[in-house]
Structure formats: C-alpha cells, structure tokens
Protein backbone atom coordinates (compact mmCIF):
# COMPACT_ATOMS: atom_id res chain seq x y z
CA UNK A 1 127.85 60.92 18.98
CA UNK A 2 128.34 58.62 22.24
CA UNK A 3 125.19 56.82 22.98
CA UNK A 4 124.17 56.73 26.66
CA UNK A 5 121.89 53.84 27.91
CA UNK A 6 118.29 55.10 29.00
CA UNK A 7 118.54 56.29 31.98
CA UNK A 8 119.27 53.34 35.03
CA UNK A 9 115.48 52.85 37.86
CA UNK A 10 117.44 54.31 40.23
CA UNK A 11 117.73 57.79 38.94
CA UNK A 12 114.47 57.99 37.55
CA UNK A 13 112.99 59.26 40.72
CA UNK A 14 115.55 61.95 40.82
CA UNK A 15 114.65 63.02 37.35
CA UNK A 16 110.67 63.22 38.39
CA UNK A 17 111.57 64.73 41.13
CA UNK A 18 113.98 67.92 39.04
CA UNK A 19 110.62 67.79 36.83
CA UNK A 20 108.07 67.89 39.33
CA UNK A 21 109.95 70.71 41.11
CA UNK A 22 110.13 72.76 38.08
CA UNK A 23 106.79 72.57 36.85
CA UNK A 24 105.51 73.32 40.55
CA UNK A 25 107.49 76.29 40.88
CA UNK A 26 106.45 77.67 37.40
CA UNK A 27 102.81 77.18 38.23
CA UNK A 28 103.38 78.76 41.76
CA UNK A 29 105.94 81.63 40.88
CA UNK A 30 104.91 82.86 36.84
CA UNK A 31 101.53 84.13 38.13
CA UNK A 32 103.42 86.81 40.23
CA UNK A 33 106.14 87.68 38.01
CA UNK A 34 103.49 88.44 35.14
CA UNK A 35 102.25 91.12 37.53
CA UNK A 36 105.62 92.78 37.31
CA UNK A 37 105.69 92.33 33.90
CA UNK A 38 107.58 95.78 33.26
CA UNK A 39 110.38 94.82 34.54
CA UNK A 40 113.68 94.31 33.13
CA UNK A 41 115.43 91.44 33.12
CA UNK A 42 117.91 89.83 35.92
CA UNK A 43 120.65 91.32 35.32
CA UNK A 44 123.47 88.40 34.33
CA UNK A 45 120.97 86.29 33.25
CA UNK A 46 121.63 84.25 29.86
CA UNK A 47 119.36 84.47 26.53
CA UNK A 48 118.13 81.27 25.99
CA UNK A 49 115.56 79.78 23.41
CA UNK A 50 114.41 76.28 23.19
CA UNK A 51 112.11 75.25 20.32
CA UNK A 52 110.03 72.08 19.78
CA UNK A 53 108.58 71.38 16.34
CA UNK A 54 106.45 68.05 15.03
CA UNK A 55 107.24 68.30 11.23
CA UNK A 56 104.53 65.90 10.78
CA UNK A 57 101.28 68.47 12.28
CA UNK A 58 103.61 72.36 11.45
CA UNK A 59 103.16 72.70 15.13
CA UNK A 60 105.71 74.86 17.14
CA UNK A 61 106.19 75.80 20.37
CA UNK A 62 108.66 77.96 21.83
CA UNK A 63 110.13 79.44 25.80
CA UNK A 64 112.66 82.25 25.62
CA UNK A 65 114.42 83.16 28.94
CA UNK A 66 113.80 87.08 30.18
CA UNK A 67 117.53 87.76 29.23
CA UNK A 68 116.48 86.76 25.49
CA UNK A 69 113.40 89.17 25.15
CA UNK A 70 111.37 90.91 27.96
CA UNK A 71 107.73 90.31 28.37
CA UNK A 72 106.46 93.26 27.54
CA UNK A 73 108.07 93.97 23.86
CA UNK A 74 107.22 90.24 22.85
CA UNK A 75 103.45 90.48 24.41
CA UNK A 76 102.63 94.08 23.13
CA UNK A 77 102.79 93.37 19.61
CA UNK A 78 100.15 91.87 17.88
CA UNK A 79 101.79 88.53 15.99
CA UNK A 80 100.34 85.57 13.84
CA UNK A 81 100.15 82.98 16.82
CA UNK A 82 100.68 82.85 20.44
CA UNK A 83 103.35 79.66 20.35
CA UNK A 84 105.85 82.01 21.86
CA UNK A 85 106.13 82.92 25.58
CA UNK A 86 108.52 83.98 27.97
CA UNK A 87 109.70 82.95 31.09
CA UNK A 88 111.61 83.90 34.12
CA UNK A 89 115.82 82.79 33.92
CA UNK A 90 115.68 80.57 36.61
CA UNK A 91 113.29 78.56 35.08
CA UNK A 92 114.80 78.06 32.17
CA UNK A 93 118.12 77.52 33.77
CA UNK A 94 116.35 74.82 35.04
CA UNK A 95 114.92 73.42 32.14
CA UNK A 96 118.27 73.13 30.56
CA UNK A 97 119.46 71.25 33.84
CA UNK A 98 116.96 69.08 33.16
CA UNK A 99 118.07 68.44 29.68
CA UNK A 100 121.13 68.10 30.31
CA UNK A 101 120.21 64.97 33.31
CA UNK A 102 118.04 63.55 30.46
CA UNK A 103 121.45 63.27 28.04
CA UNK A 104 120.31 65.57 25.98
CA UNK A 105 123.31 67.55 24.93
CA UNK A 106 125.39 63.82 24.54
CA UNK A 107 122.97 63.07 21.68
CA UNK A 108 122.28 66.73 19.78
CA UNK A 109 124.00 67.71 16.96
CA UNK A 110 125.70 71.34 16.69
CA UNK A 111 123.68 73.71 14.56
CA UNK A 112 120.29 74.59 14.18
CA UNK A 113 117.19 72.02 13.83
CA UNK A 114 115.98 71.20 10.36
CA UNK A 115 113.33 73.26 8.91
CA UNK A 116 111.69 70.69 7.12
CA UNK A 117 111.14 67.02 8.06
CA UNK A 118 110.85 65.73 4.57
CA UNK A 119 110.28 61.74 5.70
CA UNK A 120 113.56 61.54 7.78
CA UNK A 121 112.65 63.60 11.53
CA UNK A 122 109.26 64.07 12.84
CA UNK A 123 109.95 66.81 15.67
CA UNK A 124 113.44 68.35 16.69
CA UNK A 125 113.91 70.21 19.78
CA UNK A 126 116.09 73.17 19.62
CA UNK A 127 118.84 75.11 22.50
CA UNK A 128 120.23 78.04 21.95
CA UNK A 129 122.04 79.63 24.90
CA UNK A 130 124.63 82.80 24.40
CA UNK A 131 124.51 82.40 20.80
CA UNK A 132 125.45 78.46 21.02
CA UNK A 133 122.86 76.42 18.82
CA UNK A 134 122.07 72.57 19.58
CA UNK A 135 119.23 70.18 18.39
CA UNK A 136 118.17 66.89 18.42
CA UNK A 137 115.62 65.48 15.75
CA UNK A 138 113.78 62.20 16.07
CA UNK A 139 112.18 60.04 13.27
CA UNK A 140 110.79 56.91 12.99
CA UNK A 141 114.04 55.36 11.88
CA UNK A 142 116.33 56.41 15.23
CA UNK A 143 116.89 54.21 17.67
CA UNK A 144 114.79 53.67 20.01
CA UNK A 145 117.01 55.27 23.20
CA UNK A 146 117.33 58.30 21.32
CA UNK A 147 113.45 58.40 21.13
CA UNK A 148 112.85 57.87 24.33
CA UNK A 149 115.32 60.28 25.77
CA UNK A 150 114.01 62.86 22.92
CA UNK A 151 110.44 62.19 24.61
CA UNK A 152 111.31 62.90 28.06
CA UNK A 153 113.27 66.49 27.06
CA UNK A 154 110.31 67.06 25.26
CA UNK A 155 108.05 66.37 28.02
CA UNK A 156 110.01 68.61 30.59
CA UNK A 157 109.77 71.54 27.71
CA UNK A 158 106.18 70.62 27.39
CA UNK A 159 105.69 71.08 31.41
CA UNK A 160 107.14 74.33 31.72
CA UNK A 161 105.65 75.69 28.44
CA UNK A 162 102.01 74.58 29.64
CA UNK A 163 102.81 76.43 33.15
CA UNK A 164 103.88 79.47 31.23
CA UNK A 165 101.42 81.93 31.31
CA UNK A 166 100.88 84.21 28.29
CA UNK A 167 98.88 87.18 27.20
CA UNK A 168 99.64 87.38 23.45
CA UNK A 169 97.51 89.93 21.30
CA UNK A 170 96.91 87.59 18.22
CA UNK A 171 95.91 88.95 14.37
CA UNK A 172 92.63 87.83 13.81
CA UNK A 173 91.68 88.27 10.22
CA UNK A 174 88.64 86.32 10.42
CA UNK A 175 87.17 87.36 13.63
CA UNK A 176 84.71 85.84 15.45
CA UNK A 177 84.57 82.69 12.80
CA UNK A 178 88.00 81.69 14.05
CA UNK A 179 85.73 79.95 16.95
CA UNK A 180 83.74 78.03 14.54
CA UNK A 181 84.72 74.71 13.06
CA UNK A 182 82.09 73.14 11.05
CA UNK A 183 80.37 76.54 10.26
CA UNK A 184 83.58 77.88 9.39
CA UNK A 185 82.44 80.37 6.45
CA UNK A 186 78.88 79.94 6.01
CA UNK A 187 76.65 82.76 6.55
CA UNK A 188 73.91 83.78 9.07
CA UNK A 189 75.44 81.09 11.50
C-alpha cells in the first residue's frame, strides 16, 4: 500500500471543518427525518455500511445508509443490542468523503475486516459500498501514521454515529436487573 504523510497544518482546518459540518447537520437534520421514518429510501441512493470494532473490549458499532436497510424494518424488530442504526444517504455520503480526505481508502486493504484480533489488530473499521468491501485494522505494532489516520476515520464515524438517533426495541432477558451493576442477581434489591 502507498503510505501518505499525516495530513500537512494547512489542511487540517479543512478537515475540521468537513467534520464539524457533518456532525452539525446530523444533529440538526436526523431529528426530522426520524419523524418520517416510513419512508422509503432516496431513490439512487447507494447501500453503504461502515463498521468499527475494538477487538480488545468485543465492542461494535455500526451506520448503514437508508439505501442499505430502511428505518423501519431494522428498528421494528426486537434484536440483541442497539449498536446498529441508520442514517440518511447524504450523510453517509459524507462520511465516506470524509474518509476518503483522511487517506483512508490509500491505506485499507480489499476484503472484509478480521473477525478476531488475536494479538495482531485492536479495532478495524469496515466500508462496504455497492457490494465493494474495504478495511483498515490497527494494532499496536503499525506505524504510527497509519494509527493516527485510523483514529481520525474513526473519530468522524464516531461523530456521526453519536448524532444518529435510534429507537431500537432490545431483548431483555433479565429485565429490570439489566440496570443494576453491583446488585446484579441478588434478591430483594
């Protein structure tokens, strides 16, 4: 893969300013769309999924574009977790313009991200768009630009996934103690 420097001080306002833009707009424009939330999708619109994973904690966290799955078929079903949630096509045509000013596709690999991390990666973050699949996975062994260009992607997916709203029904097996830490299974508290 060719390595590109970090990124030079004098674009790194333009890059705060692509993320700052984006996550304003998300905050400002998903509370409205979720109103609508019946709607189809934009028609010409791509599917994309981007995934983030820290092999180290099992977390995962994932943004599908409307084109990829509507709102409504992925919020009405009861699932395990709520680390999925959808978002309008612009925004995630934006996120991947981000990525792709943050050198993201120069350094990811073809393919899909590993499952596992074993003691090589400790997060990957994953693009799929029309069926393409890309990742880049980060360990304490890669080079330093690569980590710090792998933070920054992950920080714009991290932006626009916390200004994502969601209204997941979650399976909750053990009820009400699923709010309890230290009393997690005793009885009569």
């Amino acid at each position: 893969m060719t390595k590109t420097p970090p990124c030079p001080e004098r674009t790194r306002p333009a890059r705060r300013l692509v993320l700052a833009a984006l996550a304003g707009l998300a905050l400002v424009l998903v509370p409205a769309g979720c109103a609508s939330s019946a709607r189809k999708p934009a028609a010409g619109g791509s599917p994309i999924r981007v995934t983030w994973r820290d092999y180290r904690t099992g977390n995962l966290l994932e943004l599908l574009s409307e084109s990829h799955t509507s709102k409504v078929e992925l919020y009405s079903e009861k699932r395990d977790s709520a680390s999925v949630k959808v978002q309008e096509d612009r925004f995630m045509e934006g996120l991947l313009e981000f990525l792709e000013l943050e050198h993201f596709a120069e350094r990811a690999g073809a393919g899909r991200a590993p499952r596992e991390g074993r003691e090589l990666w400790t997060q990957s973050l994953e693009v799929e768009r029309d069926g393409e699949v890309t990742h880049m996975a980060v360990g304490s062994r890669s080079p330093a630009d690569d980590r710090l260009v792998f933070q920054r992607c992950v920080q714009g997916f991290i932006e626009l996934y916390n200004a994502t709203q969601a209204y997941q029904a979650v399976e909750n097996p053990e009820g009400s103690y699923e709010f309890r830490s230290a009393d997690r299974g005793r009885s009569g508290s």
